[in-house]
C-alpha atoms as a PDB file:
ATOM      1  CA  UNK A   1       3.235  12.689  23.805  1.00  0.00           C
ATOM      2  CA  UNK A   2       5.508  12.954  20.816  1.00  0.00           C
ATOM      3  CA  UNK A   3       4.491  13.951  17.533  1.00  0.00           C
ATOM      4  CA  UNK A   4       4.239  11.452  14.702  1.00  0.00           C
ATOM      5  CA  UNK A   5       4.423  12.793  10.745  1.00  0.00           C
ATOM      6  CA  UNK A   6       2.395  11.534   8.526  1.00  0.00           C
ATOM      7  CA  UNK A   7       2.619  12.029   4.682  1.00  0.00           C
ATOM      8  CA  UNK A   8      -0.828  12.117   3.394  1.00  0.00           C
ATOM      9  CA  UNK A   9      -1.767  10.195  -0.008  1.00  0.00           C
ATOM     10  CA  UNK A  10      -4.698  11.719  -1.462  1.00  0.00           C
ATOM     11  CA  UNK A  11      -6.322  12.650  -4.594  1.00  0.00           C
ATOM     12  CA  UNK A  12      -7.665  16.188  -4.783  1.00  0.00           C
ATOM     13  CA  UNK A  13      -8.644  16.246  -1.552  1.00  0.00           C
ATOM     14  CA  UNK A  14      -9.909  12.448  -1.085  1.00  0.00           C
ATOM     15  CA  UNK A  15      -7.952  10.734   1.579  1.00  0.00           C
ATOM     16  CA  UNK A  16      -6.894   7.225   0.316  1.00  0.00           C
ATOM     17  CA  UNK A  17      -7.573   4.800   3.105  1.00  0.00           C
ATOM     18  CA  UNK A  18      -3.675   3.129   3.539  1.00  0.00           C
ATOM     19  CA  UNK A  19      -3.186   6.854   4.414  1.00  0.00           C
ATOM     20  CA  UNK A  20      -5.949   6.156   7.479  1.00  0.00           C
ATOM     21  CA  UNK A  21      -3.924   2.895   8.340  1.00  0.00           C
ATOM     22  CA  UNK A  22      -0.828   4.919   9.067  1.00  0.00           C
ATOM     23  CA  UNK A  23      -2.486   7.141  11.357  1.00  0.00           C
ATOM     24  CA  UNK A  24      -3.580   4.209  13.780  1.00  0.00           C
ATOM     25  CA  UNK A  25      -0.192   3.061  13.859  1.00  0.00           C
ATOM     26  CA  UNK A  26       1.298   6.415  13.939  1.00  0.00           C
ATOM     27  CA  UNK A  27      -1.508   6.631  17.519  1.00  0.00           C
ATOM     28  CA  UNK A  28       0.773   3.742  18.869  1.00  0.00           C
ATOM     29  CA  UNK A  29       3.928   5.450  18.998  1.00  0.00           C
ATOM     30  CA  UNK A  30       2.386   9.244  19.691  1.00  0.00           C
ATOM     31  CA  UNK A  31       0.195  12.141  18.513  1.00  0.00           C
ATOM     32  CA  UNK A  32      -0.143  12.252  14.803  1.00  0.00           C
ATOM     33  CA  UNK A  33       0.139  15.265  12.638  1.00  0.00           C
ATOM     34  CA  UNK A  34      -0.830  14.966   9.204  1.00  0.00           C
ATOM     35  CA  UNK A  35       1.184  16.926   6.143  1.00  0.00           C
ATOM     36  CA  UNK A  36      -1.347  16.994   3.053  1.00  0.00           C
ATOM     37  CA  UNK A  37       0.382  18.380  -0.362  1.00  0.00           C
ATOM     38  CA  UNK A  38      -1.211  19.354  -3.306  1.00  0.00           C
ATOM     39  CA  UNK A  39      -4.612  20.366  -4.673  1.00  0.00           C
ATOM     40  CA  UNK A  40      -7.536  19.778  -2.056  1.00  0.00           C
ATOM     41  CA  UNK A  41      -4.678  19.840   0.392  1.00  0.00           C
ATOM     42  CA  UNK A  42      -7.188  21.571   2.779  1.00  0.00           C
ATOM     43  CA  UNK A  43     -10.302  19.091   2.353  1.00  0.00           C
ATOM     44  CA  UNK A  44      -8.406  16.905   4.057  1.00  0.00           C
ATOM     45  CA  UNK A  45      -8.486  17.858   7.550  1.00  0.00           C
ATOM     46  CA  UNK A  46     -12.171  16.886   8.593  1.00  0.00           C
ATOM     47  CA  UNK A  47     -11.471  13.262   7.737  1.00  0.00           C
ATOM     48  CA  UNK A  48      -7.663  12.932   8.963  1.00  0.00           C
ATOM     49  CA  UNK A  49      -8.648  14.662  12.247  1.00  0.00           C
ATOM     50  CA  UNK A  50     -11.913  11.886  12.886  1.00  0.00           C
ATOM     51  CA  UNK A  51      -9.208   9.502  12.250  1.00  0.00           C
ATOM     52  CA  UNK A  52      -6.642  10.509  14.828  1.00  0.00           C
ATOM     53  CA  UNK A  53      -4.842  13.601  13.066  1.00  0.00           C
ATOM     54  CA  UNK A  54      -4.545  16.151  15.677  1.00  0.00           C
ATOM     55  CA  UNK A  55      -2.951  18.714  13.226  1.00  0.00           C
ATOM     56  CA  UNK A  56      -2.891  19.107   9.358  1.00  0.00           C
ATOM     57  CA  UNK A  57      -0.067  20.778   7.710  1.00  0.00           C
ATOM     58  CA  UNK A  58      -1.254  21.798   4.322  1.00  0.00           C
ATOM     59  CA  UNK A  59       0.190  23.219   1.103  1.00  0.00           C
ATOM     60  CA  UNK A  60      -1.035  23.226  -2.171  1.00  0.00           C
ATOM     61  CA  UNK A  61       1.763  24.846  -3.830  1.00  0.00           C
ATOM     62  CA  UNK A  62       1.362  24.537  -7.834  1.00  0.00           C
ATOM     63  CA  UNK A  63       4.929  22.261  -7.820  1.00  0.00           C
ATOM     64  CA  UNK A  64       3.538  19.593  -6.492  1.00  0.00           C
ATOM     65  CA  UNK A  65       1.683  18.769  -9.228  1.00  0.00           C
ATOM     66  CA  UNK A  66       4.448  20.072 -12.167  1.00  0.00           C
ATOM     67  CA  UNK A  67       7.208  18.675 -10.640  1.00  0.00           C
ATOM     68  CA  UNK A  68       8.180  15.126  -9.602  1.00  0.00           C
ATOM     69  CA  UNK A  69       9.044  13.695  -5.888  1.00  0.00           C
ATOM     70  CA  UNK A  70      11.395  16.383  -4.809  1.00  0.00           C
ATOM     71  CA  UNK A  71       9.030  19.304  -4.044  1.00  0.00           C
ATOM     72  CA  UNK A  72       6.806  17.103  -1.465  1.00  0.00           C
ATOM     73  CA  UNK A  73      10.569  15.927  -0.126  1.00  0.00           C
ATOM     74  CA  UNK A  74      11.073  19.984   0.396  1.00  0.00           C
ATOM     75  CA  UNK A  75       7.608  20.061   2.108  1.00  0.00           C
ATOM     76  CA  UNK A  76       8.544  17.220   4.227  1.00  0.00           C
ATOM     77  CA  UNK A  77      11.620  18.563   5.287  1.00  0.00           C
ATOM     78  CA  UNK A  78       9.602  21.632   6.441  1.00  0.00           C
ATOM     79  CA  UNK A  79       7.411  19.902   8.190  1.00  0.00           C
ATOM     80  CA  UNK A  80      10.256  17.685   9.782  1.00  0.00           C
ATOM     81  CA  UNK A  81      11.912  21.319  10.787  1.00  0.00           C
ATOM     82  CA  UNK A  82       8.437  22.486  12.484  1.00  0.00           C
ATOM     83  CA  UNK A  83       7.442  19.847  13.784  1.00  0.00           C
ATOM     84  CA  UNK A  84      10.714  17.899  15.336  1.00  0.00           C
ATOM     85  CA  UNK A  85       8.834  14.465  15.621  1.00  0.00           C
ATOM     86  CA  UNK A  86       9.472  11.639  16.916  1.00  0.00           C
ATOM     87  CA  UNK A  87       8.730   9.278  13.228  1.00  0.00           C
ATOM     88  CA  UNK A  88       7.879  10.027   9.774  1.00  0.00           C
ATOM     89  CA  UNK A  89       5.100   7.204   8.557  1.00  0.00           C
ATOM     90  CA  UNK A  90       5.042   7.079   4.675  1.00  0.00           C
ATOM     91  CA  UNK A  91       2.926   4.695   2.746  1.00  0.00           C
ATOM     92  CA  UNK A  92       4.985   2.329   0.952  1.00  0.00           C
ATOM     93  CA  UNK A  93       4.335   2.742  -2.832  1.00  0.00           C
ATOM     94  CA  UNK A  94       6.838   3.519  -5.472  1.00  0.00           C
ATOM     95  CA  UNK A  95       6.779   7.378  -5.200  1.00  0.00           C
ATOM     96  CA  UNK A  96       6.423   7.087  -1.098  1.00  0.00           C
ATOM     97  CA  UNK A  97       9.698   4.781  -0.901  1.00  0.00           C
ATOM     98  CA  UNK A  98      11.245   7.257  -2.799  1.00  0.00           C
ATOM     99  CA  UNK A  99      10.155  10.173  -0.741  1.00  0.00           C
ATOM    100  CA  UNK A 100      10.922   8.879   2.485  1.00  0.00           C
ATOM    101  CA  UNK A 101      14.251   7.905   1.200  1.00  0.00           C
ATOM    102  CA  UNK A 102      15.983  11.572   0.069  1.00  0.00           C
ATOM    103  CA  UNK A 103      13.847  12.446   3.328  1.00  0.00           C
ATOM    104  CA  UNK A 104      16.235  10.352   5.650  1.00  0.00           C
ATOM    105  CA  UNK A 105      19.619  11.200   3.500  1.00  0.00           C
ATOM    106  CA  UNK A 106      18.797  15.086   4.042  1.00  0.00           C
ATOM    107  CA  UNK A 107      18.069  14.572   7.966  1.00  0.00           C
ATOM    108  CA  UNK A 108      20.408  12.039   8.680  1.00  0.00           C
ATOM    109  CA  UNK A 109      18.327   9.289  10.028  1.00  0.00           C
ATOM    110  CA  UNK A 110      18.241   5.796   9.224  1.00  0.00           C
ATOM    111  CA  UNK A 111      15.414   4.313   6.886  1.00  0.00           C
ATOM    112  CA  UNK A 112      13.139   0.681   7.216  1.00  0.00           C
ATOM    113  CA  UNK A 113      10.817   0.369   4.208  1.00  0.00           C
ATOM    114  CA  UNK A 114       7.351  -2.126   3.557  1.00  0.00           C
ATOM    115  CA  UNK A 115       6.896  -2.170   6.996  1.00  0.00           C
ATOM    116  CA  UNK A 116       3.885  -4.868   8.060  1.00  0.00           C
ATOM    117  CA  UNK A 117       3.420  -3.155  11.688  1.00  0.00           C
ATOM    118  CA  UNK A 118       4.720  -0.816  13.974  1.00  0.00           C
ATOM    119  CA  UNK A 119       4.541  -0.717  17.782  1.00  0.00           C
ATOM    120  CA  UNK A 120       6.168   1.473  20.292  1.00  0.00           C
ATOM    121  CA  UNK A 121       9.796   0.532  22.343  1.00  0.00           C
ATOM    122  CA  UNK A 122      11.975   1.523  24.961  1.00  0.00           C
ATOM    123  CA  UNK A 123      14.338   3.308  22.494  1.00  0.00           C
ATOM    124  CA  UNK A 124      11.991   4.188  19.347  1.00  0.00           C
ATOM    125  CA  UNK A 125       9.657   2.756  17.487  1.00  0.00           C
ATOM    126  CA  UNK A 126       9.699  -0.833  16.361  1.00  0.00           C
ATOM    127  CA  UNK A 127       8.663  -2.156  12.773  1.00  0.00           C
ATOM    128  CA  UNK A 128       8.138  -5.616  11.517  1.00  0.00           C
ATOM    129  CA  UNK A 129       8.986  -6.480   8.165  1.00  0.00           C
ATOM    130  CA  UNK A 130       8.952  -9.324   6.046  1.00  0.00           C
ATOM    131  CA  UNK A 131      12.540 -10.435   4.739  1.00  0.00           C
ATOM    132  CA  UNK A 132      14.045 -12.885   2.261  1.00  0.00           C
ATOM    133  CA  UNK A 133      10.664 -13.355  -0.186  1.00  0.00           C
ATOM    134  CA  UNK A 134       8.613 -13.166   3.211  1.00  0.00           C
ATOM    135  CA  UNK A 135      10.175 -16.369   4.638  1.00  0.00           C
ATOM    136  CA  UNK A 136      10.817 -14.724   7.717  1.00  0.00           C
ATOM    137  CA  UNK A 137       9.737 -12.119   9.921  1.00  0.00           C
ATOM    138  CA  UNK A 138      11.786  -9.303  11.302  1.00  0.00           C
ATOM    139  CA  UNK A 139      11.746  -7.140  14.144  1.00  0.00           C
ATOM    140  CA  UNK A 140      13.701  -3.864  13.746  1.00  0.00           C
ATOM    141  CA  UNK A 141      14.371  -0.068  14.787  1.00  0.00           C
ATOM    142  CA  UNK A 142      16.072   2.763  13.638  1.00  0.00           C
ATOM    143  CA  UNK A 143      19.596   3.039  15.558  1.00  0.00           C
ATOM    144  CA  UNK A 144      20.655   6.656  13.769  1.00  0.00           C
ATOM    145  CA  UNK A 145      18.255  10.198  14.324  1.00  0.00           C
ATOM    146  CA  UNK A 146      14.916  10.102  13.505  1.00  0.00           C
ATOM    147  CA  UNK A 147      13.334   6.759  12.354  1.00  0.00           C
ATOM    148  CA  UNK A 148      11.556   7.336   8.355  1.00  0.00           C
ATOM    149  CA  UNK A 149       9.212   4.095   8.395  1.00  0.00           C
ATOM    150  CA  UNK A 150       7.319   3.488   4.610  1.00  0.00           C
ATOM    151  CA  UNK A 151       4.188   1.239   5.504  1.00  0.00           C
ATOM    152  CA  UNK A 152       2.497  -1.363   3.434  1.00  0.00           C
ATOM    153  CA  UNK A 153      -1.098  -1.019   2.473  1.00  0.00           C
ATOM    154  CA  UNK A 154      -3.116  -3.153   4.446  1.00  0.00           C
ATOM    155  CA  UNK A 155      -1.230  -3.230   7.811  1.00  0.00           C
ATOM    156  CA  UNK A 156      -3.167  -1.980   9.916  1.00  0.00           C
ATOM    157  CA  UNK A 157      -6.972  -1.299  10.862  1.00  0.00           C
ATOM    158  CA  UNK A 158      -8.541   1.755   9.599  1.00  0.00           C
ATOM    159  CA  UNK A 159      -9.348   3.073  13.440  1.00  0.00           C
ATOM    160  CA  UNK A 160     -11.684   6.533  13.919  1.00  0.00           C
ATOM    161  CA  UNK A 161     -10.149   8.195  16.747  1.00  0.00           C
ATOM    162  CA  UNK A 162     -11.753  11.889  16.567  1.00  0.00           C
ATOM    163  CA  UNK A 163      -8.896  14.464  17.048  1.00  0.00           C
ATOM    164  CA  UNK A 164      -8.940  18.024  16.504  1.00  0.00           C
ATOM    165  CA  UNK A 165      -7.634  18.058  13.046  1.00  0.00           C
ATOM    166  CA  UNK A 166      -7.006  22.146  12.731  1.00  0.00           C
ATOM    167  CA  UNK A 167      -5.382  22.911   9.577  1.00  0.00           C
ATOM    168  CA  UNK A 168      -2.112  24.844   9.283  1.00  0.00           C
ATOM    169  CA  UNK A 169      -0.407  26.804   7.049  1.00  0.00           C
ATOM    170  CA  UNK A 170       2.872  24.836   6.117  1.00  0.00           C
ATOM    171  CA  UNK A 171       5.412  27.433   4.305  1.00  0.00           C
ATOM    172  CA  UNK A 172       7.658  25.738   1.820  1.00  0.00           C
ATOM    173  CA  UNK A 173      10.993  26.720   0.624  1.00  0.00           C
ATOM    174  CA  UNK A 174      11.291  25.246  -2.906  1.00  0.00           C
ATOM    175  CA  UNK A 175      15.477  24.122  -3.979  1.00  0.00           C
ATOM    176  CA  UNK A 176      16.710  24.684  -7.006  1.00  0.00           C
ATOM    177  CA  UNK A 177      16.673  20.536  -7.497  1.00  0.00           C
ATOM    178  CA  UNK A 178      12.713  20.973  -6.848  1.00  0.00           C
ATOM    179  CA  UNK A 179      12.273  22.066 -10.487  1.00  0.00           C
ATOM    180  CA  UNK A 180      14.635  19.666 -12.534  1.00  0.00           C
ATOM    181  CA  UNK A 181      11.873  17.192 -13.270  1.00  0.00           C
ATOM    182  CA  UNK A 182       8.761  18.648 -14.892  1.00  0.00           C
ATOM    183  CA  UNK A 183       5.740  16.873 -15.794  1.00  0.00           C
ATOM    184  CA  UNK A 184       5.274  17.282 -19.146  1.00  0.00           C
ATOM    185  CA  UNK A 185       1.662  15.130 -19.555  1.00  0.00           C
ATOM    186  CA  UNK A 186      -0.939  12.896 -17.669  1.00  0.00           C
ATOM    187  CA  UNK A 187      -3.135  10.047 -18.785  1.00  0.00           C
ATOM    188  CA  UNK A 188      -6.064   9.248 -16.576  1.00  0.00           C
ATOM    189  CA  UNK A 189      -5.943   5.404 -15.929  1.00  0.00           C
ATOM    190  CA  UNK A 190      -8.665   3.515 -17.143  1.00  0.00           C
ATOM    191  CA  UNK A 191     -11.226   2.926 -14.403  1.00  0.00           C
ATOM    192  CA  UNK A 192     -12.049  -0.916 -13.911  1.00  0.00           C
ATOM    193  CA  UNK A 193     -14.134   0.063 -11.271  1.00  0.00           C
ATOM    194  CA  UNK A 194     -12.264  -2.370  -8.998  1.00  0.00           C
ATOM    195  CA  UNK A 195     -10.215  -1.470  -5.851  1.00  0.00           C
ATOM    196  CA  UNK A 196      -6.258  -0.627  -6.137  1.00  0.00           C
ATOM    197  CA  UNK A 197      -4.515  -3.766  -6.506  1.00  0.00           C
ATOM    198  CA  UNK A 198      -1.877  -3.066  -3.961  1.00  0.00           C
ATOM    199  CA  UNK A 199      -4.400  -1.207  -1.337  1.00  0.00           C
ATOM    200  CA  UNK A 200      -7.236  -3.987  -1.696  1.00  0.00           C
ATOM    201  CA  UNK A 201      -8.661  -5.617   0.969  1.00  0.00           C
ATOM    202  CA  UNK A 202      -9.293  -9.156  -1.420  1.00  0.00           C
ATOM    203  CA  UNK A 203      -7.397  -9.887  -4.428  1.00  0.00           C
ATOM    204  CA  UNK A 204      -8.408 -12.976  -6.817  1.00  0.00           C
ATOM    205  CA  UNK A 205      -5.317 -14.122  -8.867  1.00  0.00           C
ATOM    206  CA  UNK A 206      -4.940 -16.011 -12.022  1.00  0.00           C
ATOM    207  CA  UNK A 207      -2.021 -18.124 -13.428  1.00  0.00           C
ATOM    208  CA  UNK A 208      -0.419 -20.342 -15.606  1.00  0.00           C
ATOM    209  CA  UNK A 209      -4.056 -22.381 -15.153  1.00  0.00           C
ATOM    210  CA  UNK A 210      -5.969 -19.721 -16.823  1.00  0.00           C
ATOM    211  CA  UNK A 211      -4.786 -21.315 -19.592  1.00  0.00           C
ATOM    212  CA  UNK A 212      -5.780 -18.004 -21.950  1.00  0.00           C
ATOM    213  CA  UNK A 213      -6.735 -14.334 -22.178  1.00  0.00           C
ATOM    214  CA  UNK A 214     -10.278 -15.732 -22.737  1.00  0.00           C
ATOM    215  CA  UNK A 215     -10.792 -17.394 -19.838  1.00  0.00           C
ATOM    216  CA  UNK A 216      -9.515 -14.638 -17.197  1.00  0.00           C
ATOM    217  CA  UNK A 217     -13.613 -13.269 -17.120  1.00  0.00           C
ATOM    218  CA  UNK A 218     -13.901 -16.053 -15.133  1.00  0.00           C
ATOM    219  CA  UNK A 219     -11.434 -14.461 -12.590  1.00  0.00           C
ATOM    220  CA  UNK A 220     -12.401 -10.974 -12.709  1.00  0.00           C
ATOM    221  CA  UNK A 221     -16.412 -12.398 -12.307  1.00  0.00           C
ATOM    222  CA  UNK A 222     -14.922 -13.983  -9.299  1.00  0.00           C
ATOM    223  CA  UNK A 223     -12.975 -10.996  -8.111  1.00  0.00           C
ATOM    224  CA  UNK A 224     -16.339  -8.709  -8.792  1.00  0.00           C
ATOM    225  CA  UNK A 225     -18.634 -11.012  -6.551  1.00  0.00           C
ATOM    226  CA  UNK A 226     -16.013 -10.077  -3.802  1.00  0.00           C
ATOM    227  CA  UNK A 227     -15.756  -6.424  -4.205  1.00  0.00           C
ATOM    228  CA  UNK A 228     -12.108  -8.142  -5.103  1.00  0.00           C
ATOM    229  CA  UNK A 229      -9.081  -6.494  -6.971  1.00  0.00           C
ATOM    230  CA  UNK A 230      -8.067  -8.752  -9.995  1.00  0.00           C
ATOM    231  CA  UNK A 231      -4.070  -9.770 -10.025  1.00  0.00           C
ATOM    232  CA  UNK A 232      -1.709 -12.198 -12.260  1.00  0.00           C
ATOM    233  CA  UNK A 233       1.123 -13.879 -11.965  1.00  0.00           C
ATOM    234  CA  UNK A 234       4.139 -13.587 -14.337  1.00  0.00           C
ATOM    235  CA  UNK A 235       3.139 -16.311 -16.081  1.00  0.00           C
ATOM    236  CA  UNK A 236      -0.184 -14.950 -17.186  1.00  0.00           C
ATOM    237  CA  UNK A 237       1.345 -11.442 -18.409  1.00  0.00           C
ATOM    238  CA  UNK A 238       4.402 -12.582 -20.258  1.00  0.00           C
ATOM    239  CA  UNK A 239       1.988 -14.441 -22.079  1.00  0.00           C
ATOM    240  CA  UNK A 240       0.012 -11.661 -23.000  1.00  0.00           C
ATOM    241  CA  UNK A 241      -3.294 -12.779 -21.234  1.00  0.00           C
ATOM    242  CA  UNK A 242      -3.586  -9.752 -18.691  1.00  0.00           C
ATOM    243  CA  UNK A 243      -1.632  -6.278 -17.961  1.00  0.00           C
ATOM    244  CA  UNK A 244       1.712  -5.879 -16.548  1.00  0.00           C
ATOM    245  CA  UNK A 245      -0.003  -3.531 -13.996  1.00  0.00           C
ATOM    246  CA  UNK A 246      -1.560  -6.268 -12.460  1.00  0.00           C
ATOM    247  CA  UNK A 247       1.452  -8.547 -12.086  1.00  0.00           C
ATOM    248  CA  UNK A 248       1.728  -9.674  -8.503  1.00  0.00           C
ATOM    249  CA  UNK A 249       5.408 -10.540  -7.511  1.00  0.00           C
ATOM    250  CA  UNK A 250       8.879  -9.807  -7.032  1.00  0.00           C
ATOM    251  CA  UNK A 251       9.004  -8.150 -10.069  1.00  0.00           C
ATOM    252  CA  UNK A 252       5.520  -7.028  -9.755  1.00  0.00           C
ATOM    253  CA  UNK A 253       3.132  -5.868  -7.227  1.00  0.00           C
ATOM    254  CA  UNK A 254       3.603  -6.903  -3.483  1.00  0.00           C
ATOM    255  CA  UNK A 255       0.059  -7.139  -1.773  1.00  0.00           C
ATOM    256  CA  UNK A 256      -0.920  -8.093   1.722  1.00  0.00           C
ATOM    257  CA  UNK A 257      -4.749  -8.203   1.713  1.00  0.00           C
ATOM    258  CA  UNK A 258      -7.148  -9.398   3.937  1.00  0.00           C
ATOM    259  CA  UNK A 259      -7.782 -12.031   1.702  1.00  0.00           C
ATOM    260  CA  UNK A 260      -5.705 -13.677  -1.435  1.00  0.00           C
ATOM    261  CA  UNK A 261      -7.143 -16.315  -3.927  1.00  0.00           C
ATOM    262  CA  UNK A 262      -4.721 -17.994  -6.572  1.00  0.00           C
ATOM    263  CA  UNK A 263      -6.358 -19.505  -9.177  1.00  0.00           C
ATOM    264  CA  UNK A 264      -3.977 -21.924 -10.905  1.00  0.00           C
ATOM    265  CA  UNK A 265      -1.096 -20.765  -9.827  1.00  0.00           C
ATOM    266  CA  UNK A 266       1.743 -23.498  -9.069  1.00  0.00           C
ATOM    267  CA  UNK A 267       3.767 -21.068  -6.601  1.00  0.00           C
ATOM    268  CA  UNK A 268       6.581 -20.246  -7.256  1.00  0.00           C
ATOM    269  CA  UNK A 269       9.176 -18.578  -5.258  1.00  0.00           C
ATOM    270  CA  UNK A 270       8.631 -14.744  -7.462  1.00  0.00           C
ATOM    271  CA  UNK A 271       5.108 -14.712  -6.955  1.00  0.00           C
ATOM    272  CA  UNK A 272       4.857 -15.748  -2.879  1.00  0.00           C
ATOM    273  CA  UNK A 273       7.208 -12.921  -2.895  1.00  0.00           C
ATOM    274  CA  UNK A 274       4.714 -10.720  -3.757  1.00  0.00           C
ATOM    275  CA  UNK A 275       2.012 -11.903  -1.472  1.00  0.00           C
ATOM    276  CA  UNK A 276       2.982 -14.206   1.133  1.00  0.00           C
ATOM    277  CA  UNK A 277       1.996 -11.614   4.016  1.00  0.00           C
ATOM    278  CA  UNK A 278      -1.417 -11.700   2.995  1.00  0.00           C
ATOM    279  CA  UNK A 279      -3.720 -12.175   6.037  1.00  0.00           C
ATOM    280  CA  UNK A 280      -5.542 -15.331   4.580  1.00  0.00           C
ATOM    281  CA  UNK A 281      -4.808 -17.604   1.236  1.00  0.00           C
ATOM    282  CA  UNK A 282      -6.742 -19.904  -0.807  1.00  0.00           C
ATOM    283  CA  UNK A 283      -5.498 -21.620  -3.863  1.00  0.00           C
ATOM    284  CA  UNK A 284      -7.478 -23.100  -6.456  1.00  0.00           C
ATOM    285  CA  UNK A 285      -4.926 -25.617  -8.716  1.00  0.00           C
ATOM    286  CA  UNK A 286      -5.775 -29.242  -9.830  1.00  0.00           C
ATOM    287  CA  UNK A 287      -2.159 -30.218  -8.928  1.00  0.00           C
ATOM    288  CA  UNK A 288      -1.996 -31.621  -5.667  1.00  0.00           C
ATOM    289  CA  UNK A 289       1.958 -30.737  -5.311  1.00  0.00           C
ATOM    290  CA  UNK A 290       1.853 -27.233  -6.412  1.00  0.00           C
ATOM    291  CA  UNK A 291       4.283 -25.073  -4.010  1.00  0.00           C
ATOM    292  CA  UNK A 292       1.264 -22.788  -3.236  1.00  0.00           C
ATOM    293  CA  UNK A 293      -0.367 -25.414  -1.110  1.00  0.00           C
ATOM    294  CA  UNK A 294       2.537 -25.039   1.013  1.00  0.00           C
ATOM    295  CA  UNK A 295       1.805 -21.438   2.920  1.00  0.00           C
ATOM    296  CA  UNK A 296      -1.994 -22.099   2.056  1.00  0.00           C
ATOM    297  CA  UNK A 297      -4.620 -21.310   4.785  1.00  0.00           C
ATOM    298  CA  UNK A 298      -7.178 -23.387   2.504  1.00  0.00           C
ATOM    299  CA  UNK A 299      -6.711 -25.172  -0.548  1.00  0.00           C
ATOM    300  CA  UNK A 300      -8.703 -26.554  -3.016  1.00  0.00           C
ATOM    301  CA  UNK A 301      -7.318 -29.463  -5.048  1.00  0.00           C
ATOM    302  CA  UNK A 302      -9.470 -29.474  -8.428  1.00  0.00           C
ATOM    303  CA  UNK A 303      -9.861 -27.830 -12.357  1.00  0.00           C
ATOM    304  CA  UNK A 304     -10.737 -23.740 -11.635  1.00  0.00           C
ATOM    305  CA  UNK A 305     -13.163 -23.937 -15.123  1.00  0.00           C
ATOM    306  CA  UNK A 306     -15.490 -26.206 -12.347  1.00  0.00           C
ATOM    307  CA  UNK A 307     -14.035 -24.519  -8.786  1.00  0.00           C
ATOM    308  CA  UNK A 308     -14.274 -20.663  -9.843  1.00  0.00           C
ATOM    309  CA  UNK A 309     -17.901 -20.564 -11.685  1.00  0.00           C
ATOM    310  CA  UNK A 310     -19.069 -22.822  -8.894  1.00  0.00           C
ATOM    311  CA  UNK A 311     -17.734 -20.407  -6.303  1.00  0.00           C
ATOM    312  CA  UNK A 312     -18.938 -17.102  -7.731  1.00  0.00           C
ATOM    313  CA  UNK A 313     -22.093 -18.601  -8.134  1.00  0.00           C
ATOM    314  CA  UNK A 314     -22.273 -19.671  -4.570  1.00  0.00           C
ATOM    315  CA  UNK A 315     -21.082 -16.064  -3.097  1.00  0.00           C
ATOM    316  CA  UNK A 316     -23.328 -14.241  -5.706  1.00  0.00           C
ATOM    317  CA  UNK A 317     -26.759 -16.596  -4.007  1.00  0.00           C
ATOM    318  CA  UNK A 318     -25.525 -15.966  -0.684  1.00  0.00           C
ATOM    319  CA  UNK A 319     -25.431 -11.994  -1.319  1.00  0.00           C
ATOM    320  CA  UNK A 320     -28.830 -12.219  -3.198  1.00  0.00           C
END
C-alpha cells in the first residue's frame, strides 16, 4: 500500500490523542508513517506504532522549539522527499493549518483544511468538510499533486492497530527562513485540570443565560461531573464573565465533540459555527424559540439555575 504522513502533535514525548485519530484515518487510505519533531521525539514510537504507525521519523533538532512553524515545515518537506506518500494528515489547529499550508505551496499540491472524515477513492483520497457555518456538508479531493488534508479533533475513533513502529533517523536541512522567528519566552498555561477545549470528547457551554461571572460554577460543576471541557459563547466573554480562550465560535473555537451542552445560549448563527458538527447537542434555555433548538438532538425548555444543579446532581448519584 501507499504511505500516508502523519505530523505528530505531542508534548515532550506524550502523544496527544487527535494525533491517534489521524492515524485511523490515515489506515483508510494506506500505511501510515508517523514524523515526530521536537523533544521526546523518540518516546513516541511505542505508542504511534500500537496505533497503526508502521514507521516513525524522528528529529529533535533544538529549532523546533526556538523557532516558530517553519523549521517543522523544513522537517516535513524532508519527510515528504523520503517518503513520496500518497497524503499528508495534519491536525487542524492554528499552528497545524499553518504548517500544512507553506507545506502544499513548497510541493505544489492542493490543500482541504478542518476536515470531519476521510475515506479512500478511485483518484485520491476523499475528505468531508463542513461548509458555510456547517449548513452543509461537502465531499471533496485534491485535483493538483499530493493531497495536504488538516483534520479536526474528534473525527475519528482512536483505533489500536499494532504496527511495527521502528524509529528513524529523519535528517533535516534547516533554510535560512527557518530562523527568522525566534521564541523569545513561554508561559505555562494554567492547568484547569479539564480536557482541551477543542480536542474534548464533551463540552458544557454557557451563554447569554448565565446571566454573570458568578454563576458560571454552575457550568464548570456541570462540565466536571462529565469529565467535560468548559466553553462560552461570545456573549459570555465580551461581557467579561469567562476567558476569550474558551470562546466557542466563528471567531472562537470550532469543536466537534462527542457530546455538546449549551446552557442558555439563544443560537446564533457565530456560535453554531463553531460547533454545529458536534456528534450530539443538548440545549438548556427557558426560551422556547431560541435558534439552538433548531439543530438540537435534545432540548430542554426551562431556567438552567433549576435544569443544571438538577442535572449534575443526577449524573454525580448515578456515578456514586
Amino acid at each position: 500500500m501507499a504511505e500516508v504522513l502523519v505530523l505528530v502533535d505531542h508534548v515532550d514525548g506524550a502523544v496527544r490523542k487527535p494525533t491517534l485519530e489521524l492515524l485511523t484515518l490515515a489506515r483508510r487510505i494506506g500505511d501510515p508513517v508517523a514524523v515526530a519533531l521536537g523533544a521526546g521525539a523518540e518516546a513516541t514510537a511505542g505508542v504511534l506504532g500500537e496505533y497503526g504507525a508502521v514507521k516513525v521519523l524522528t528529529s529533535d533538532a533544538p529549532e523546533f522549539a526556538d523557532y516558530l512553524v517553519v523549521p517543522k515545515v523544513d522537517a516535513l518537506q524532508a519527510a515528504f522527499e523520503t517518503v513520496s506518500p500518497a497524503a499528508v494528515l495534519v491536525v487542524s489547529s492554528a499552528e497545524g493549518k499553518e504548517i500544512a499550508a507553506r507545506l502544499a505551496l513548497r510541493i505544489g499540491s492542493g490543500i482541504i483544511t478542518d476536515a470531519t472524515d476521510l475515506e479512500a477513492g478511485d483518484e485520491g483520497p476523499v475528505a468531508t468538510q463542513a461548509v458555510f457555518a456547517a449548513s452543509y456538508t461537502t465531499k471533496s479531493r485534491v485535483s493538483k499533486g499530493v493531497p495536504v488534508i488538516t483534520v479536526k479533533p474528534n473525527s475519528a475513533p482512536v483505533e489500536p492497530a499494532p504496527a511495527a513502529g521502528t524509529a528513524e533517523a529523519l535528517t533535516v536541512s534547516f533554510g535560512e527562513s527557518a530562523t527568522g522567528t525566534k521564541v523569545t519566552s513561554r508561559t505555562p498555561r494554567e492547568s484547569t485540570g479539564r480536557p482541551e477545549l477543542t480536542e474534548a470528547a464533551i463540552v458544557v457551554s454557557g451563554g447569554r443565560g448565565v446571566n454573570g461571572a458568578e454563576n458560571f460554577p454552575l457550568i464548570e460543576a456541570l462540565a466536571d461531573s462529565l469529565g467535560a471541557a468548559v466553553g462560552a459563547s461570545r456573549a459570555a466573554v465580551d461581557a467579561g464573565w469567562y476567558p476569550h480562550t474558551s470562546q466557542v465560535g466563528q471567531t472562537g473555537k470550532s469543536v466537534s465533540p462527542q457530546l455538546y451542552i449549551a446552557s442558555g445560549i439563544s443560537g446564533a448563527i457565530q456560535h453554531r459555527a463553531g460547533m454545529q458538527t458536534s456528534k450530539t447537542i443538548v440545549a438548556i434555555n427557558k426560551d422556547a424559540e431560541a435558534p439552538i433548538f433548531e439543530l438540537v438532538d435534545y432540548g430542554v425548555i426551562g431556567d438552567l439555575f433549576a435544569v443544571v444543579p438538577q442535572l449534575t446532581d443526577e449524573i454525580n448519584t448515578r456515578k456514586g
